[in-house]
Protein backbone atom coordinates (compact mmCIF):
# COMPACT_ATOMS: atom_id res chain seq x y z
CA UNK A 1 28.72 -0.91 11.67
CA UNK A 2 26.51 -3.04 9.49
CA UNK A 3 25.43 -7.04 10.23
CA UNK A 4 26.11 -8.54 7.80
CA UNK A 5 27.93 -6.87 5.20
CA UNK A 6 25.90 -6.77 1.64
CA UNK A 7 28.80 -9.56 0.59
CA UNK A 8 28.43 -11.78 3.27
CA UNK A 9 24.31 -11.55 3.55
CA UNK A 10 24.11 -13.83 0.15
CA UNK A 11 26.37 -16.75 2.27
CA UNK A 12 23.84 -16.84 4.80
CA UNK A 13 20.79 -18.78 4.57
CA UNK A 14 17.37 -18.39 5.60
CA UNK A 15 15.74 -19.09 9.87
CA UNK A 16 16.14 -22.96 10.31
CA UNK A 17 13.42 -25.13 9.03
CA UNK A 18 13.05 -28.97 9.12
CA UNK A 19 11.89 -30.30 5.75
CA UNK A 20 9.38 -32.96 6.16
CA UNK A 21 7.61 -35.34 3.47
CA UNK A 22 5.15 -34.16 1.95
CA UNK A 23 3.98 -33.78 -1.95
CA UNK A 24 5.17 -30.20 -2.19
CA UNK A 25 8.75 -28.99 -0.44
CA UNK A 26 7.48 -28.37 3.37
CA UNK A 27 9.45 -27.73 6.23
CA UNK A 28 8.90 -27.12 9.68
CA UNK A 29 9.86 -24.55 12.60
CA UNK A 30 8.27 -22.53 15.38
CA UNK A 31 7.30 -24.67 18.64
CA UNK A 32 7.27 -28.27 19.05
CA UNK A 33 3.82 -29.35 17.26
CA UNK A 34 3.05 -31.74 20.34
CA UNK A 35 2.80 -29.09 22.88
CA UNK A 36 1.64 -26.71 20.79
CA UNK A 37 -1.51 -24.51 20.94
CA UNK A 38 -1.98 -24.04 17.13
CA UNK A 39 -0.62 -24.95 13.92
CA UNK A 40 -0.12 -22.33 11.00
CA UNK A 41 1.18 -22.20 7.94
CA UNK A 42 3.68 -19.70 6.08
CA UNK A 43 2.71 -19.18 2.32
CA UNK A 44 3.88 -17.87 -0.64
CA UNK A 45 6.70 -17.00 -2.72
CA UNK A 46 10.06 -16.02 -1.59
CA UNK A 47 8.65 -12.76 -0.09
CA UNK A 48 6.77 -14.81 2.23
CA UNK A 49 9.85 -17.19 3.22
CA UNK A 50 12.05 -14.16 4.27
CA UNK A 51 9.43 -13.01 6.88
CA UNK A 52 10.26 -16.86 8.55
CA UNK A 53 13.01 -15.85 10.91
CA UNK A 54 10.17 -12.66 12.21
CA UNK A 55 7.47 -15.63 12.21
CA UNK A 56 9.72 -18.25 13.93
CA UNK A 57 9.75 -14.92 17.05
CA UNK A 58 6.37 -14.68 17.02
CA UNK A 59 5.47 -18.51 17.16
CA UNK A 60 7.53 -19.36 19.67
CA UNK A 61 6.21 -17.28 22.02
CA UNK A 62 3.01 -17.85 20.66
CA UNK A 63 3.53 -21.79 21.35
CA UNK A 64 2.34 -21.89 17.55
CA UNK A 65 4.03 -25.04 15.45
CA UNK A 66 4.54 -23.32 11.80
CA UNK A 67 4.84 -24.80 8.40
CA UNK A 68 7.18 -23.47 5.60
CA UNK A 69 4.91 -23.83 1.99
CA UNK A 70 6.74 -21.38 -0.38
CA UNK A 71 8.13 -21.41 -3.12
CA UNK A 72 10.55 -19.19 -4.93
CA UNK A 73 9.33 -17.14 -7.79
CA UNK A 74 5.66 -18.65 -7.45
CA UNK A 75 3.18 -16.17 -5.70
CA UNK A 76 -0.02 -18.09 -4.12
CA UNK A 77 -2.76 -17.68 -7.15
CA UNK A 78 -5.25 -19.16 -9.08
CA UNK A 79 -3.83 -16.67 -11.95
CA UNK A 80 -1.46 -17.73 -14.49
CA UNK A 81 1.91 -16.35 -14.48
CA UNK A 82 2.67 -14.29 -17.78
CA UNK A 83 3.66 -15.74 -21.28
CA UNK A 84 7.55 -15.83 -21.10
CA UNK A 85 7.94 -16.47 -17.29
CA UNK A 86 10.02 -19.54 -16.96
CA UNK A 87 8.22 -20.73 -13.71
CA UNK A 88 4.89 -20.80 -15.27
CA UNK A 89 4.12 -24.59 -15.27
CA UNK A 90 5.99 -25.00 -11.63
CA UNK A 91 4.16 -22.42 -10.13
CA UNK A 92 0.91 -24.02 -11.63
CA UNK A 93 1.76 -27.62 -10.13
CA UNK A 94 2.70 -25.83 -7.18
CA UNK A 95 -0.57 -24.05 -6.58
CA UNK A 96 -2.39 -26.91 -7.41
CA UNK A 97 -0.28 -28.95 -4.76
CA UNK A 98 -0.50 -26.95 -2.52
CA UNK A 99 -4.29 -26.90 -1.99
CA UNK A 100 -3.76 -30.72 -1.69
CA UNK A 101 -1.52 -29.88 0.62
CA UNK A 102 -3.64 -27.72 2.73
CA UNK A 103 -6.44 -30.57 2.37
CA UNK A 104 -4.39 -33.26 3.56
CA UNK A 105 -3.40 -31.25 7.05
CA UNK A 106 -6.54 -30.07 8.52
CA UNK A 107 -5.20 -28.88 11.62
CA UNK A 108 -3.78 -26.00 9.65
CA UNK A 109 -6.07 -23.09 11.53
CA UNK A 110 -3.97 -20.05 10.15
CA UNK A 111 -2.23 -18.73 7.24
CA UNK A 112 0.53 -15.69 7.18
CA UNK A 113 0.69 -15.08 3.63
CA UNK A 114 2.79 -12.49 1.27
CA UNK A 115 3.81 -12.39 -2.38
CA UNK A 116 5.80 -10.08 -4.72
CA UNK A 117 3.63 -9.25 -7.78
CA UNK A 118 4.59 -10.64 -10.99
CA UNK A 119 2.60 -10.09 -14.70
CA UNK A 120 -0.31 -12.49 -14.95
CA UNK A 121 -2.25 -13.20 -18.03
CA UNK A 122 -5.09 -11.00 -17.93
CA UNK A 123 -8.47 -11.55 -20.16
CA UNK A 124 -9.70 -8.48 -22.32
CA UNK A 125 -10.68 -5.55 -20.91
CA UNK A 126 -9.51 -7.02 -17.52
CA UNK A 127 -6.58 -4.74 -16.32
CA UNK A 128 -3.04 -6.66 -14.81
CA UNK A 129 -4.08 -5.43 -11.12
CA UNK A 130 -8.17 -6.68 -11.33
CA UNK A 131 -6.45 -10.02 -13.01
CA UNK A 132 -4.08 -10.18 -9.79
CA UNK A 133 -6.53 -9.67 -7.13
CA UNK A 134 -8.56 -12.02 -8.60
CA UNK A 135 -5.95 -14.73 -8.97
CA UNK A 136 -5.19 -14.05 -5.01
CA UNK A 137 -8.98 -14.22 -3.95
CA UNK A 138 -9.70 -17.35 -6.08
CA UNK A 139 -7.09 -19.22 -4.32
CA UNK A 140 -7.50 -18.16 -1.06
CA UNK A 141 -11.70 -19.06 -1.50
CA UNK A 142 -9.92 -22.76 -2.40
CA UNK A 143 -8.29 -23.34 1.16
CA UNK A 144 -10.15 -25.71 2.86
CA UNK A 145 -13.00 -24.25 5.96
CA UNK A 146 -9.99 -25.68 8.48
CA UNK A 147 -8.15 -22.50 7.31
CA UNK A 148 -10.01 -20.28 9.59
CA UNK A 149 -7.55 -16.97 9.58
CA UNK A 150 -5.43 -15.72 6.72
CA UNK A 151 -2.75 -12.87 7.49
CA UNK A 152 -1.73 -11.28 4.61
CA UNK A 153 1.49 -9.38 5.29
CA UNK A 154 2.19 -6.29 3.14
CA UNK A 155 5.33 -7.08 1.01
CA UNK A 156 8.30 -4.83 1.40
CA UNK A 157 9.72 -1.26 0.22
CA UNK A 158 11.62 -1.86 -3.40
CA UNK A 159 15.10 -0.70 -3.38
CA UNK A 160 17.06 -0.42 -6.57
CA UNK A 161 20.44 -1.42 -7.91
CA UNK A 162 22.54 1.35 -6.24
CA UNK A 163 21.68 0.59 -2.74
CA UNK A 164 23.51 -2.07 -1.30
CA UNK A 165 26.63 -1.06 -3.43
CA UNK A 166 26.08 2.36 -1.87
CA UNK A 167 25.83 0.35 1.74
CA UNK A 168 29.16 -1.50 0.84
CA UNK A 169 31.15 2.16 0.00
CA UNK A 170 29.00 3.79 2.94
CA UNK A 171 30.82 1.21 5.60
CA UNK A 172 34.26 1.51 3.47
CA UNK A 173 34.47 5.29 3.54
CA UNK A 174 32.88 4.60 7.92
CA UNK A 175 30.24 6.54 6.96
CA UNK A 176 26.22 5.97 8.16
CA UNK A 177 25.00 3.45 5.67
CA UNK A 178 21.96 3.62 6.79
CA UNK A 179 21.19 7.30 6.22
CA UNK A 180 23.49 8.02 3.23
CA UNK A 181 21.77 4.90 1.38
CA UNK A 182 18.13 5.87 2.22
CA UNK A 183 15.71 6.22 -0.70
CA UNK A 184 12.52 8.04 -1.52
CA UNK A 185 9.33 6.31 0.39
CA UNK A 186 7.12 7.29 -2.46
CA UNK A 187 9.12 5.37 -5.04
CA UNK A 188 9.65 2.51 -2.78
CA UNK A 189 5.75 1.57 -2.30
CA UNK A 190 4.14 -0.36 -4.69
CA UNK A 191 0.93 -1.67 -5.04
CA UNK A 192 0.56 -4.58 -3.19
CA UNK A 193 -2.40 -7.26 -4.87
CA UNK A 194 -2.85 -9.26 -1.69
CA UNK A 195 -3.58 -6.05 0.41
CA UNK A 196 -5.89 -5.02 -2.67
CA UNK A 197 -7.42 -8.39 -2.43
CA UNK A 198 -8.07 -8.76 1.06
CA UNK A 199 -9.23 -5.25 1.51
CA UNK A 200 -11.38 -5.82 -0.98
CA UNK A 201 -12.69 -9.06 0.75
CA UNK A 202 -13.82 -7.17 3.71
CA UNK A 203 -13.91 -10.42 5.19
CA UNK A 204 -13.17 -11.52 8.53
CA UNK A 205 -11.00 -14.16 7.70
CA UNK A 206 -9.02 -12.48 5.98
CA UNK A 207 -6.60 -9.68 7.72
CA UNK A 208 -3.47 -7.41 6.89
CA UNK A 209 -0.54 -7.06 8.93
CA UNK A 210 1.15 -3.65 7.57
CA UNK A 211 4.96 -3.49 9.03
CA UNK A 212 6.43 -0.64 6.39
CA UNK A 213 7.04 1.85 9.42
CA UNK A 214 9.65 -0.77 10.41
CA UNK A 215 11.34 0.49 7.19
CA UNK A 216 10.12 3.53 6.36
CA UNK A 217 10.24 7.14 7.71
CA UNK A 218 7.32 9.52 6.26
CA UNK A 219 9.90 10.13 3.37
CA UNK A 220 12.26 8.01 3.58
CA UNK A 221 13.21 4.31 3.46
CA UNK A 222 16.51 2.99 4.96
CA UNK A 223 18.50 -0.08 4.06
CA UNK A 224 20.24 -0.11 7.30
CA UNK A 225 18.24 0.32 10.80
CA UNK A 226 19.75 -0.14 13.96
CA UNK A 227 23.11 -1.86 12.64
CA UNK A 228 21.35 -4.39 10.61
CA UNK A 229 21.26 -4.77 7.04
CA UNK A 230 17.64 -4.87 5.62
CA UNK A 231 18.08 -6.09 2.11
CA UNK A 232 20.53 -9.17 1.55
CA UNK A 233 19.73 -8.51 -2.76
CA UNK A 234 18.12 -6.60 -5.31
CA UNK A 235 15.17 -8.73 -5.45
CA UNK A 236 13.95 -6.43 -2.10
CA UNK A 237 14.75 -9.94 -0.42
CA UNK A 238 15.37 -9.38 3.95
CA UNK A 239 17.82 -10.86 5.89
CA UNK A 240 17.19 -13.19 8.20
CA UNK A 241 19.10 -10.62 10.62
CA UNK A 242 16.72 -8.43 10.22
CA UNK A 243 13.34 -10.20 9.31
CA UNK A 244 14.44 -11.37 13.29
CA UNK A 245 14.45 -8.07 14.70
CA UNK A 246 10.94 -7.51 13.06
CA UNK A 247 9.49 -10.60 15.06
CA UNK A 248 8.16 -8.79 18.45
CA UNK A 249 6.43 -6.52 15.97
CA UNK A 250 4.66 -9.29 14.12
CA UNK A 251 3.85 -11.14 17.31
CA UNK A 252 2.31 -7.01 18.27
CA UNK A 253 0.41 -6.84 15.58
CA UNK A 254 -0.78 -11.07 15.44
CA UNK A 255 -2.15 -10.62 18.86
CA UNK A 256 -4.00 -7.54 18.43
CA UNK A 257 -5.97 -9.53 15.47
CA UNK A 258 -6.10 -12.48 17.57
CA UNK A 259 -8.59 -9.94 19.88
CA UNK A 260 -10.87 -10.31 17.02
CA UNK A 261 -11.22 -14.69 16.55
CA UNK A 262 -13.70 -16.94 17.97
């Protein structure tokens, strides 16, 4: 048994989020903001917006109100996307935006950020990864002092194009999809630049929030754990079914930083 079925994971959309007015797309979700103890923001590109559903866990409980400030296809950076991209001057307005953004609502405290790494133009001699990292330090040095914690969540395993049509033969032939489809953990890993850059930091504002145990063995990565479908696309994108299932583990591993903030 696999929820939902590779077909039907692209029909269903992403957690519930109000959109509110504001001068970038915003929406909101989590706990009420008047009762609530804290007010965070969720940032980045579409590998940031399919950790919501995991966030929306975690803030509940946490009595934290959350805003939604991604954007598809536009990492958070003070880099410029490579020559060729086509949302190179929308991610550049966006950026730029969203630091107005971040200005105009100072009782943002906390950001939970993640990208996928794209090409950036790099200066010579700089090499694509130095270029990346700092891109993602630059911009995260331009959120105002209000933003007093930044989580940087490690992005996801990669999978490639034969998974989820292996998943979708796995459940026709009732075989386990999740351990017939597994890949290599060593290929699936890549280099993540907002790790890089907030390791790099060694700053205590800035912290990582590593979660690839939740889909990873030592050597191998599944696309199907417990009955749930992992991947809803090729572009390593969750499902909300699953990003849920990961939100007691983000709350885990929030609250053990939170031992650390004054």
């Amino acid at each position: 048994m696999v929820v939902p079925t590779p077909s039907a994971a692209l029909l269903i959309p992403g957690a519930p989020c109000t959109p509110i007015e504001a001068v970038i797309p915003v929406c909101t979700f989590g706990a009420a903001s008047a009762g609530a103890t804290a007010s965070v923001a969720l940032l980045g590109d579409s590998h940031a917006e399919h950790w919501r559903a995991a966030l929306q866990v975690a803030s509940q409980a946490l009595d934290w109100s959350a805003y939604d400030v991604t954007h598809p296809s536009c990492p958070f950076t003070k880099a410029i996307l490579a020559q060729g991209n086509p949302q190179r001057d929308a991610c550049i307005d966006w950026n730029q935006d969203v630091l107005q953004w971040f200005d105009q609502n100072p009782q943002i405290s906390t950001v939970i950020t993640s990208d996928h790494p794209g090409l950036v133009m790099t200066a010579p001699g700089v090499s694509e990864t130095a270029a990346r990292v700092a891109g993602i330090t630059s911009a995260w040095a331009a959120l105002p002092a209000t933003v007093k914690h930044i989580i940087v969540i490690r992005d996801d395993p990669q999978i490639d194009g034969g998974t989820l049509p292996c998943v979708t033969k796995a459940i026709a032939e009732h075989e386990d999809a999740g351990l017939r489809c597994a890949f290599p953990r060593s290929g699936a890993l890549h280099v993540d630049p907002d790790v890089l850059a907030a390791e790099k930091l060694h700053s205590s504002r800035v912290q990582i929030v590593d979660l690839t145990n939740f889909f990873c063995g030592s050597r191998l990565c599944y696309p199907v754990i417990g009955g749930a479908l992992v991947y809803k696309d090729d572009f390593d994108h969750m499902t909300s079914t699953y990003s849920t299932t990961l939100g007691p583990y983000l709350l885990r591993s929030i609250r053990k930083l939170m031992t650390s903030w004054h």
